[in-house]
N, C-alpha and C. Protein backbone atom coordinates (compact mmCIF):
# COMPACT_ATOMS: atom_id res chain seq x y z
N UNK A 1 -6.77 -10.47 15.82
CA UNK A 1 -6.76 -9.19 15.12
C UNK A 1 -5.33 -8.70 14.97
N UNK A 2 -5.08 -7.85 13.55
CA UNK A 2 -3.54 -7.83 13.66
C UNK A 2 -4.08 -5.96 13.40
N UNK A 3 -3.47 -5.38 14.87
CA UNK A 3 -3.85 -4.31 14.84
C UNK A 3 -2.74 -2.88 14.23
N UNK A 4 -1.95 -3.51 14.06
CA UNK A 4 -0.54 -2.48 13.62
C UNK A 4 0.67 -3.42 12.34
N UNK A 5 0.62 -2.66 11.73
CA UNK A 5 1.49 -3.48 10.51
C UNK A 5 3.23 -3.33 10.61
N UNK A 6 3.57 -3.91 12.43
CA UNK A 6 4.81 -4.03 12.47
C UNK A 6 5.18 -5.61 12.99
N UNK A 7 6.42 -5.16 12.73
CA UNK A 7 6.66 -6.62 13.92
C UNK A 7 6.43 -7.69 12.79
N UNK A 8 6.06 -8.87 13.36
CA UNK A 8 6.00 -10.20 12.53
C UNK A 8 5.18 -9.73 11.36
N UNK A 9 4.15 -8.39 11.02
CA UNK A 9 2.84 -8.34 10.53
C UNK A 9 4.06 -6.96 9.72
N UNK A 10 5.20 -6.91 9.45
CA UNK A 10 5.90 -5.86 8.96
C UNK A 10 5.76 -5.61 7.52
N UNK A 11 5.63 -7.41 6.87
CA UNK A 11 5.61 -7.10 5.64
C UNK A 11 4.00 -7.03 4.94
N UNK A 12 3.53 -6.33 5.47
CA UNK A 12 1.89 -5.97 5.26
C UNK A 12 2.33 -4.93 4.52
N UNK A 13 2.93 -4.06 5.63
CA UNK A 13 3.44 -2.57 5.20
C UNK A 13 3.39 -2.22 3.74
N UNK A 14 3.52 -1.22 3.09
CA UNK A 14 3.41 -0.31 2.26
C UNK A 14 5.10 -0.02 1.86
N UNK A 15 5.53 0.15 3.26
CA UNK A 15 6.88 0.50 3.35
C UNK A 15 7.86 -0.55 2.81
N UNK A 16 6.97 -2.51 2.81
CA UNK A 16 8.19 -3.66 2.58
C UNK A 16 8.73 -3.36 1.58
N UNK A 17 9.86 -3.66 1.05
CA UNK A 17 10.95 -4.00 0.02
C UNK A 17 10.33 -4.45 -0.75
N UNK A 18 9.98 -4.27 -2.20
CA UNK A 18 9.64 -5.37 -3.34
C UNK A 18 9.31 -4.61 -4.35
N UNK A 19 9.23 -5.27 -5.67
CA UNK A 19 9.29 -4.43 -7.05
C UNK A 19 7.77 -4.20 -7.16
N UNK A 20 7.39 -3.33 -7.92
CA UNK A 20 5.75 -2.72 -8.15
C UNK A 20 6.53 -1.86 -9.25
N UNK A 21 5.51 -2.29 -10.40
CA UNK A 21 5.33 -2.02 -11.34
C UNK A 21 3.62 -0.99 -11.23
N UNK A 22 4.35 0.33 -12.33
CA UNK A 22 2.92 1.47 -12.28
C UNK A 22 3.62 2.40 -13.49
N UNK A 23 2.65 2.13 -14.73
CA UNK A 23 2.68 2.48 -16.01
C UNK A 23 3.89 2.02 -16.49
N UNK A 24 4.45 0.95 -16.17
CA UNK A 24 5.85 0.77 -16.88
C UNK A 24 6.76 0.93 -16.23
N UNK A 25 6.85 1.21 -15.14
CA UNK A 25 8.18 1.83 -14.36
C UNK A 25 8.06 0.94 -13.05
N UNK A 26 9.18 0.33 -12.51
CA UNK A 26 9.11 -0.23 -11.30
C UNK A 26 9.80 0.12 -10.39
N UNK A 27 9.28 0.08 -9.07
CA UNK A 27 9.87 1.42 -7.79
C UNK A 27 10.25 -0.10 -6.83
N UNK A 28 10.51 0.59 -5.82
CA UNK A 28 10.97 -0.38 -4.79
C UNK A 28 10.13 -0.61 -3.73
N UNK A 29 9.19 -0.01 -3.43
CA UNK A 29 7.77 -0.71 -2.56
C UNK A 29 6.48 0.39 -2.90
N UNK A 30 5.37 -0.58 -2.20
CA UNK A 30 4.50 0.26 -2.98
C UNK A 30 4.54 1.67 -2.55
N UNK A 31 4.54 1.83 -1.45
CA UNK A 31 4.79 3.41 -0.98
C UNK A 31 5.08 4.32 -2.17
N UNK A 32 6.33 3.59 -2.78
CA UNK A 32 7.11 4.78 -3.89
C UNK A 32 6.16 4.57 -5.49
N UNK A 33 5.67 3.81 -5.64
CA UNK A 33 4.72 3.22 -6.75
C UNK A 33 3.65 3.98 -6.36
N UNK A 34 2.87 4.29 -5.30
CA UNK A 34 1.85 5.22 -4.87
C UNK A 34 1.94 6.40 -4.97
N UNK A 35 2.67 6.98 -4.20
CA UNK A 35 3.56 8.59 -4.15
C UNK A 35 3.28 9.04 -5.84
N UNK A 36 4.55 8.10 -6.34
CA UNK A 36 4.76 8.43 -8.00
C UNK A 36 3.55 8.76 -8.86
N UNK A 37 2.41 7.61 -8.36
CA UNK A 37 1.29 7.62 -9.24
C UNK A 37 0.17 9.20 -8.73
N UNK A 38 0.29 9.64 -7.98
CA UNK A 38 -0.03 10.91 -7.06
C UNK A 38 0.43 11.91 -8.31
N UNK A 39 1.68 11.69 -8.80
CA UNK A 39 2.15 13.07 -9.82
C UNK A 39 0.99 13.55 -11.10
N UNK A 40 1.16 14.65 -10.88
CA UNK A 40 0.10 15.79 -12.12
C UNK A 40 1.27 15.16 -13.33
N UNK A 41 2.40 15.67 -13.36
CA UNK A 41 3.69 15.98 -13.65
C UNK A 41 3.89 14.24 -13.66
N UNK A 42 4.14 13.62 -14.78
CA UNK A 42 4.61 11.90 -14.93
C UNK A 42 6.26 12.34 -14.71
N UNK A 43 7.00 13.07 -15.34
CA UNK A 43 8.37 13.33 -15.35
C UNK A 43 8.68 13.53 -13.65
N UNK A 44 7.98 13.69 -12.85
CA UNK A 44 8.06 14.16 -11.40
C UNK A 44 8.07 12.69 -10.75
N UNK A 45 7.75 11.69 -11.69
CA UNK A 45 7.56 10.34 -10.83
C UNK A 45 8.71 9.91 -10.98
N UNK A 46 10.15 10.55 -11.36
CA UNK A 46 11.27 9.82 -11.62
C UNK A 46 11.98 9.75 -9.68
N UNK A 47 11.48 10.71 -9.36
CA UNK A 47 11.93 11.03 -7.64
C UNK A 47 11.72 10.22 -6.96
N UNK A 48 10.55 9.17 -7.47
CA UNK A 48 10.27 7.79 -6.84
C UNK A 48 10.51 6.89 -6.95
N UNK A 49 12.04 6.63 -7.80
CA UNK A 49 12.32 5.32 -8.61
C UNK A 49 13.27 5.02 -7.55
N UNK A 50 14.21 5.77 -6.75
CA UNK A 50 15.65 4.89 -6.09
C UNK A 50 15.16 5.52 -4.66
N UNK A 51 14.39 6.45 -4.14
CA UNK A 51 14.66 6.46 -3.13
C UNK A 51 13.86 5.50 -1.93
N UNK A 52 14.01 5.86 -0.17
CA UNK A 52 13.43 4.97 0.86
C UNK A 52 12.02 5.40 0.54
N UNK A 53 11.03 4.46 0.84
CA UNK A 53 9.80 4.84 0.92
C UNK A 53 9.43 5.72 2.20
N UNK A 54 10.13 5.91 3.02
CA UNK A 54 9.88 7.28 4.25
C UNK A 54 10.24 8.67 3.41
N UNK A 55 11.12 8.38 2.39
CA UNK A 55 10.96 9.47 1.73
C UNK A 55 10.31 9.95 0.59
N UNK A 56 9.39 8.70 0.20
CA UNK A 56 8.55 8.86 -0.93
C UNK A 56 7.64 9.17 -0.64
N UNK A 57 7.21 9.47 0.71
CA UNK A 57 5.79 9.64 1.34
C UNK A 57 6.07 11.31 2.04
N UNK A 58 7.77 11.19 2.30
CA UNK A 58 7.61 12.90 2.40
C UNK A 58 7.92 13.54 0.94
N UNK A 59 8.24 13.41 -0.02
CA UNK A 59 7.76 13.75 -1.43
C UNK A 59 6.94 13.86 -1.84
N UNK A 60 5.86 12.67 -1.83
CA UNK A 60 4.60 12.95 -2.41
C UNK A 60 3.46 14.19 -1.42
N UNK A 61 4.26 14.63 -0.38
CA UNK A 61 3.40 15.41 0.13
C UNK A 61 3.47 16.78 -0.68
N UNK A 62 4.55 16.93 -1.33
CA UNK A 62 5.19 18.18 -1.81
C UNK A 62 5.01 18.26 -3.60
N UNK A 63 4.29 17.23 -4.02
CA UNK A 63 4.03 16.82 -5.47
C UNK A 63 3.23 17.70 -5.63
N UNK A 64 2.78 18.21 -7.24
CA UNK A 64 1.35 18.33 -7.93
C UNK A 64 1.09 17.44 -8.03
N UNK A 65 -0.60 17.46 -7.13
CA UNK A 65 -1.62 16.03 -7.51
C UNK A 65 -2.16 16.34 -8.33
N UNK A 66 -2.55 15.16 -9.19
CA UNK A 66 -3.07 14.64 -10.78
C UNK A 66 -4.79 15.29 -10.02
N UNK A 67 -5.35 15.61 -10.90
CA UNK A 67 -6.21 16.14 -11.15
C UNK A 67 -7.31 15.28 -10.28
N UNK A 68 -7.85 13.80 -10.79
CA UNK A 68 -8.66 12.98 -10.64
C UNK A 68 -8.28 12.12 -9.03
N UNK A 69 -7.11 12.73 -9.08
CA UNK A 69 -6.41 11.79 -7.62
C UNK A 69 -7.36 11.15 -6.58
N UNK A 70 -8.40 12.12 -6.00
CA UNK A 70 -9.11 11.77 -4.91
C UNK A 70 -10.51 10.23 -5.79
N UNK A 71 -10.46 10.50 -6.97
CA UNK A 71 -11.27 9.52 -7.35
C UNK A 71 -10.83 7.87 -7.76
N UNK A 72 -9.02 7.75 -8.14
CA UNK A 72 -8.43 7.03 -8.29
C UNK A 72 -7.48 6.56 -7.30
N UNK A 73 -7.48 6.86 -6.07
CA UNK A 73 -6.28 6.64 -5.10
C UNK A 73 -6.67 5.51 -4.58
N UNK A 74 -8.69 4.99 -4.25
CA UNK A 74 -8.38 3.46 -3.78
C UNK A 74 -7.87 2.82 -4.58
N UNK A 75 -8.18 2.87 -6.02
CA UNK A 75 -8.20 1.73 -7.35
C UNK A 75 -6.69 2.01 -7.44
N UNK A 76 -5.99 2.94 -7.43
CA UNK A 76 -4.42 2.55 -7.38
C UNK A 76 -3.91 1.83 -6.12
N UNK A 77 -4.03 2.09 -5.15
CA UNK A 77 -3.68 1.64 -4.08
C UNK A 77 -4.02 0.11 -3.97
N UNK A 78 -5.07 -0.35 -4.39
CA UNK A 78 -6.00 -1.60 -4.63
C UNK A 78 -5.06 -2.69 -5.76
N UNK A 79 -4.37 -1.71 -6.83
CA UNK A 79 -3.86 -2.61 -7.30
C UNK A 79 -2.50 -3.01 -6.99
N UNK A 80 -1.78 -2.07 -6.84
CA UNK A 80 -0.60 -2.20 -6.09
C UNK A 80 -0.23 -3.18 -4.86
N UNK A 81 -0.97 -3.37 -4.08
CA UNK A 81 -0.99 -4.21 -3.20
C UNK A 81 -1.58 -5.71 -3.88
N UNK A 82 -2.50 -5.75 -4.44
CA UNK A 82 -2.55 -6.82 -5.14
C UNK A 82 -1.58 -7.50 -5.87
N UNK A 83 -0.48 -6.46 -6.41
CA UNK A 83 0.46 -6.82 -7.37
C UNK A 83 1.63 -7.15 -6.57
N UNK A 84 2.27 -6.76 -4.84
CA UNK A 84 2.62 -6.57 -4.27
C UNK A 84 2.77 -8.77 -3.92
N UNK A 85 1.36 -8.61 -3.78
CA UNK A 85 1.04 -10.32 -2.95
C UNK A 85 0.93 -11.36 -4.13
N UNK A 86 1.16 -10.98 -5.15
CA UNK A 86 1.49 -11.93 -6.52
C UNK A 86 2.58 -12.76 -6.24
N UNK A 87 3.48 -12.17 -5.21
CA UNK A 87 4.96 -12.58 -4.86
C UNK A 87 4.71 -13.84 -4.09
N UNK A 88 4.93 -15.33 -4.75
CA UNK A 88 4.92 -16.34 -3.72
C UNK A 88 5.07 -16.50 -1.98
N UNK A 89 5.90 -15.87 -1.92
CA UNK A 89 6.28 -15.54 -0.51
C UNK A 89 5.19 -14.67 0.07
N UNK A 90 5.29 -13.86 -0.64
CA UNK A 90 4.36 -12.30 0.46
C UNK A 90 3.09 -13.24 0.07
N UNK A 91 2.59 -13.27 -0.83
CA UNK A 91 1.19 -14.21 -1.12
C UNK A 91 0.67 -15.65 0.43
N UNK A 92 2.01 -15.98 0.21
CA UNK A 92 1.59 -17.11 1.56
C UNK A 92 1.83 -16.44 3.02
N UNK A 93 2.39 -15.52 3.39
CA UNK A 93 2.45 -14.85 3.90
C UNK A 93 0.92 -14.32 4.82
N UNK A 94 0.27 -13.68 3.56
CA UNK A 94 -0.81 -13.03 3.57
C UNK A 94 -1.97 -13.88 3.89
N UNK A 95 -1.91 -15.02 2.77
CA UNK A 95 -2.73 -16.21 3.82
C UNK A 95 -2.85 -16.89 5.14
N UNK A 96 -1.43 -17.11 5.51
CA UNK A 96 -1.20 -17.54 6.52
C UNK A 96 -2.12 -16.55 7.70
N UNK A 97 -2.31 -14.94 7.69
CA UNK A 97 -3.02 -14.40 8.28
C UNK A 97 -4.64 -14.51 8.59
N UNK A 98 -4.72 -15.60 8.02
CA UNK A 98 -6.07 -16.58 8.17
C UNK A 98 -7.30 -15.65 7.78
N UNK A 99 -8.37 -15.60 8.80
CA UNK A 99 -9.56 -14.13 8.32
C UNK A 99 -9.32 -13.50 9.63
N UNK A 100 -7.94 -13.06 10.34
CA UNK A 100 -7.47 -11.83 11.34
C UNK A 100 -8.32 -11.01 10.49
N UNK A 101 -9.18 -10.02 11.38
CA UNK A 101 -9.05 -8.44 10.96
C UNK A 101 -7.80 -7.27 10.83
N UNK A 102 -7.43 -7.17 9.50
CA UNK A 102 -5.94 -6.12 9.84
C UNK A 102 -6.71 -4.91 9.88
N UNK A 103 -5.88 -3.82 10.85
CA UNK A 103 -6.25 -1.96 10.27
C UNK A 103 -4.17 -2.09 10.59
N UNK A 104 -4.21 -0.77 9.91
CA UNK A 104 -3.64 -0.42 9.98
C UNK A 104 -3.36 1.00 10.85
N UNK A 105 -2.91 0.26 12.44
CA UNK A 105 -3.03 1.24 13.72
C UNK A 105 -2.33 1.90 13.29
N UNK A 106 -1.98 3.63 13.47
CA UNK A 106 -0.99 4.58 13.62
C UNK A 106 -0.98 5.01 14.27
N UNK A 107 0.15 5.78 14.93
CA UNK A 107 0.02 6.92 16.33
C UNK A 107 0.06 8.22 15.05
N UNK A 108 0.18 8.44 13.58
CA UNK A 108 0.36 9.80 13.02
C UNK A 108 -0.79 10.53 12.32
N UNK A 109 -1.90 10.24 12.83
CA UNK A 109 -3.25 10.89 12.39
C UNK A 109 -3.84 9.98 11.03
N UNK A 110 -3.30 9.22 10.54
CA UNK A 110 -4.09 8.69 9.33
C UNK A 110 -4.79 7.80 9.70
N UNK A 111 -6.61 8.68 9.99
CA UNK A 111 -7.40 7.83 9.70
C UNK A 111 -8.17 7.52 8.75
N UNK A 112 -7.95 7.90 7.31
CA UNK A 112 -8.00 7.03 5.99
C UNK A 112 -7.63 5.82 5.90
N UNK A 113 -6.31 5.85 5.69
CA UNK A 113 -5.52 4.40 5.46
C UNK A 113 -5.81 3.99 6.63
N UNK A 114 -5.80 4.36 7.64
CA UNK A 114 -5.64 3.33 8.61
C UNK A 114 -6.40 3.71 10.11
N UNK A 115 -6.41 3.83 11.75
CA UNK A 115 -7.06 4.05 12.40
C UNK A 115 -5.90 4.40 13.26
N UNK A 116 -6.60 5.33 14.34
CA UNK A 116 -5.83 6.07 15.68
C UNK A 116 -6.61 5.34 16.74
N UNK A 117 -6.04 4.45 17.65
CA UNK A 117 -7.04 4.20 19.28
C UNK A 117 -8.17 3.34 18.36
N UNK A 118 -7.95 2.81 17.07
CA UNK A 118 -9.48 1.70 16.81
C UNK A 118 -10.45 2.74 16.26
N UNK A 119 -10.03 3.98 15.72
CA UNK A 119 -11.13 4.52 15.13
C UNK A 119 -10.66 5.10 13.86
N UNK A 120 -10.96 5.15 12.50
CA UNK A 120 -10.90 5.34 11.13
C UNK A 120 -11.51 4.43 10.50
N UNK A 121 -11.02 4.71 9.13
CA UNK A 121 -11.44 4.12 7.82
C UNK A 121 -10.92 3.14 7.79
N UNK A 122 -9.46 2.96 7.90
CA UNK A 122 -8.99 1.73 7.65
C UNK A 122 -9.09 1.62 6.19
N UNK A 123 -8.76 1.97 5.42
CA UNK A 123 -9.21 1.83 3.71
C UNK A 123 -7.93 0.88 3.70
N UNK A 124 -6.62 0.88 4.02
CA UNK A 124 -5.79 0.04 3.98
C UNK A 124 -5.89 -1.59 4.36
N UNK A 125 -5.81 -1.55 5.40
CA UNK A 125 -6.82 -2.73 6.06
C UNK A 125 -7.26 -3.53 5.35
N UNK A 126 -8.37 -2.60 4.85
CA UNK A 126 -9.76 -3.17 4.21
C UNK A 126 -9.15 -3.59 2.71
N UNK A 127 -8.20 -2.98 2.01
CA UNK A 127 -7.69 -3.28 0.82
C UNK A 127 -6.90 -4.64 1.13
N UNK A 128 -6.25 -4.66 2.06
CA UNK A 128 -5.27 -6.16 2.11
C UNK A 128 -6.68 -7.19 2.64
N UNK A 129 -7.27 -7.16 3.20
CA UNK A 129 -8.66 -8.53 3.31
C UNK A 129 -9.30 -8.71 2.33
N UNK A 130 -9.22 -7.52 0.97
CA UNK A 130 -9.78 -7.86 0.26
C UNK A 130 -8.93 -8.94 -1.10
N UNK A 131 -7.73 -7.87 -0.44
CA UNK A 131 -7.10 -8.77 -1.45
C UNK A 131 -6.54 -10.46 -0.86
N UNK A 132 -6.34 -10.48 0.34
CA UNK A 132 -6.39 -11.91 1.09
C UNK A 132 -7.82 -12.81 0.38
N UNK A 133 -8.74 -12.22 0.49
CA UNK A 133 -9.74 -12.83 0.25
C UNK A 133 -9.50 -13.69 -1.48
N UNK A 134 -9.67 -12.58 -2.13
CA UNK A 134 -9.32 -12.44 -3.93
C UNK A 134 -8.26 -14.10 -3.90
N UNK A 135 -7.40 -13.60 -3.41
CA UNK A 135 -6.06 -14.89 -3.29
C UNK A 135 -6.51 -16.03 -3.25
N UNK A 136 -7.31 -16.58 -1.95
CA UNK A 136 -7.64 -17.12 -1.26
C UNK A 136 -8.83 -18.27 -2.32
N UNK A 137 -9.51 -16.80 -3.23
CA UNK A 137 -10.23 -17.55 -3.80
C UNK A 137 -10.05 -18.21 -4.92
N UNK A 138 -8.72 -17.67 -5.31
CA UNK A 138 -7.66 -18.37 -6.72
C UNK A 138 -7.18 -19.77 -6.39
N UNK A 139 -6.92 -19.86 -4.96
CA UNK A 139 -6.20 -21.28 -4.61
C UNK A 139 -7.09 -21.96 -4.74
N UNK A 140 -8.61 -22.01 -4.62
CA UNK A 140 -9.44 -23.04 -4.47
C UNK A 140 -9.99 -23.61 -5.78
């Protein structure tokens, strides 16, 4: 089980380094591709193009959310990470994690994305096995 997305299991993260593309515009990890896509305001997603993703996640707390947000945030999140593991590297990467169960442990209360002490949603998690899986089933 890979219970926390640090350490050897770092580039799971949200937070890794890599281009993501969202409506045309490409940010520097998905974090900032997420955040951005959060904006009511598209002109407000420019705040997410150069900066760290620790700070795209304290930005997007401070955004107008898009209207529909709570109905589109897995299906964005879903693709982004998908688009994320397109990357040869991160792609084998992700396999190499065999069928581990990931969550994504936190000590900061998100149990949506992820779980506190083994208890949440894990919606994160559950988005990278699915997309491990998806992969998995392209190679064959």
């Amino acid at each position: 089980m890979i219970a926390e997305l640090t350490g050897e299991y770092r580039f799971l993260s949200n937070f890794w380094s890599c281009f993501i593309s969202f409506e045309g515009v490409t940010y520097p990890s998905v974090e900032n591709a997420y955040q951005a896509a959060k904006c009511f305001n598209t002109q407000d997603r420019e705040k997410f193009f150069y900066c760290k993703a620790s700070e795209a996640k304290r930005l997007g707390r401070v955004v107008r959310i898009r209207t529909d947000w709570e109905t589109k945030k897995i299906e964005v999140m879903r693709d982004l990470v998908m688009q994320k593991f397109r990357d040869p590297r991160l792609k084998g990467l992700l396999l190499a994690t065999g069928s581990q169960v990931i969550e994504e442990g936190n000590w900061w209360g998100d149990t949506f994305w992820g779980t506190v002490n083994g208890v949440g949603l894990n919606m994160l998690g559950k988005i990278l096995m699915f997309v491990r899986d998806d992969l998995r089933k392209e190679k064959s």
